[in-house]
Protein backbone atom coordinates (compact mmCIF):
# COMPACT_ATOMS: atom_id res chain seq x y z
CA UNK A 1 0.00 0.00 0.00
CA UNK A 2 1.01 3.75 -0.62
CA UNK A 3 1.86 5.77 1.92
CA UNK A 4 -0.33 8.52 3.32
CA UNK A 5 0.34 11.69 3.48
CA UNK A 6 -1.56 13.37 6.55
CA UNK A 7 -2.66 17.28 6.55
CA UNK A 8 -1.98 18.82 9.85
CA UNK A 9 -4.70 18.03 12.55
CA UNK A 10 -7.80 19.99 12.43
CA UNK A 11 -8.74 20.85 16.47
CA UNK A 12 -11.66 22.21 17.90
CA UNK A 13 -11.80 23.59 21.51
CA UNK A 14 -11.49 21.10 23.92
CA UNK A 15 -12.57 18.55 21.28
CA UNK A 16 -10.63 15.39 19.49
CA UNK A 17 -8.17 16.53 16.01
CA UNK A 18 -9.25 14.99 13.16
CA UNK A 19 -7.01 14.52 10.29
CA UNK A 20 -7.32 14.42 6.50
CA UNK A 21 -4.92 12.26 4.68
CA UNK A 22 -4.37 11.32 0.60
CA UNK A 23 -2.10 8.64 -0.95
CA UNK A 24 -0.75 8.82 -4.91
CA UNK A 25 -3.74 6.31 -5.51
CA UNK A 26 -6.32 8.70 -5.23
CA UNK A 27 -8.03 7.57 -1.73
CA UNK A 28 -8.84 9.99 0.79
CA UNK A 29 -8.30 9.11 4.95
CA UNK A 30 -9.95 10.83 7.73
CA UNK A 31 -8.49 9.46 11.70
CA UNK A 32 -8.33 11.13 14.82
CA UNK A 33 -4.99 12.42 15.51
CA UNK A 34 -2.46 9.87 17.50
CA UNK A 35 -4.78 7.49 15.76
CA UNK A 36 -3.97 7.47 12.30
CA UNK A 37 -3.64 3.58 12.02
CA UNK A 38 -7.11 3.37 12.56
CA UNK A 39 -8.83 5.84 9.41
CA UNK A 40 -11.85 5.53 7.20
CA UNK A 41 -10.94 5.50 3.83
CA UNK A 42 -12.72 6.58 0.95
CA UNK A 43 -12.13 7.91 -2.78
CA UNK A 44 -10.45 11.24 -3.10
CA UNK A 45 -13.63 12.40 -4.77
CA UNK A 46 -15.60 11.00 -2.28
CA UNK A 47 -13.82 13.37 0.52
CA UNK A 48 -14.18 16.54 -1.98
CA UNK A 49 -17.79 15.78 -1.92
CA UNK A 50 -17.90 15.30 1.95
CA UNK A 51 -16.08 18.74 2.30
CA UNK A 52 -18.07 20.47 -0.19
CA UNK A 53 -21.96 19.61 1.87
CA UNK A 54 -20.18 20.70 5.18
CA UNK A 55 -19.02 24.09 3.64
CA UNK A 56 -22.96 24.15 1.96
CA UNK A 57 -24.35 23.55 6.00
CA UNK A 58 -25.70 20.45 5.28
CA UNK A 59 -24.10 19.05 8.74
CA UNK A 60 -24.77 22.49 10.76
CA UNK A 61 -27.55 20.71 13.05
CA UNK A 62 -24.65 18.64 14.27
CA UNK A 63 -23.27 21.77 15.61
């Protein structure tokens, strides 16, 4: 398997990091930080997609 290349944590106050993560095979990984052998993985278009409905505040009443 490719290596992954993980973003730098994304923290929110007092709450776990998640990170974001790609490999040259075009999968996406999302883990919690200090976790990162345990990820969901995904295609690379499936993570734009994600990130695209959270920016549109389809998730906001999770907030």
């Amino acid at each position: 398997m490719d290596g992954i290349t993980w973003e730098e944590p994304f923290c929110g106050e007092g709450a776990s990091c998640f990170r974001l993560g790609t490999d040259s095979r075009g999968n996406a990984y999302i883990a919690i930080a200090g976790q990162e052998d345990q990820y969901l993985t995904d295609s690379r278009e499936a993570l734009r997609s994600l990130i695209l409905e959270i920016k549109a505040g389809k998730a906001d009443h999770l907030l």
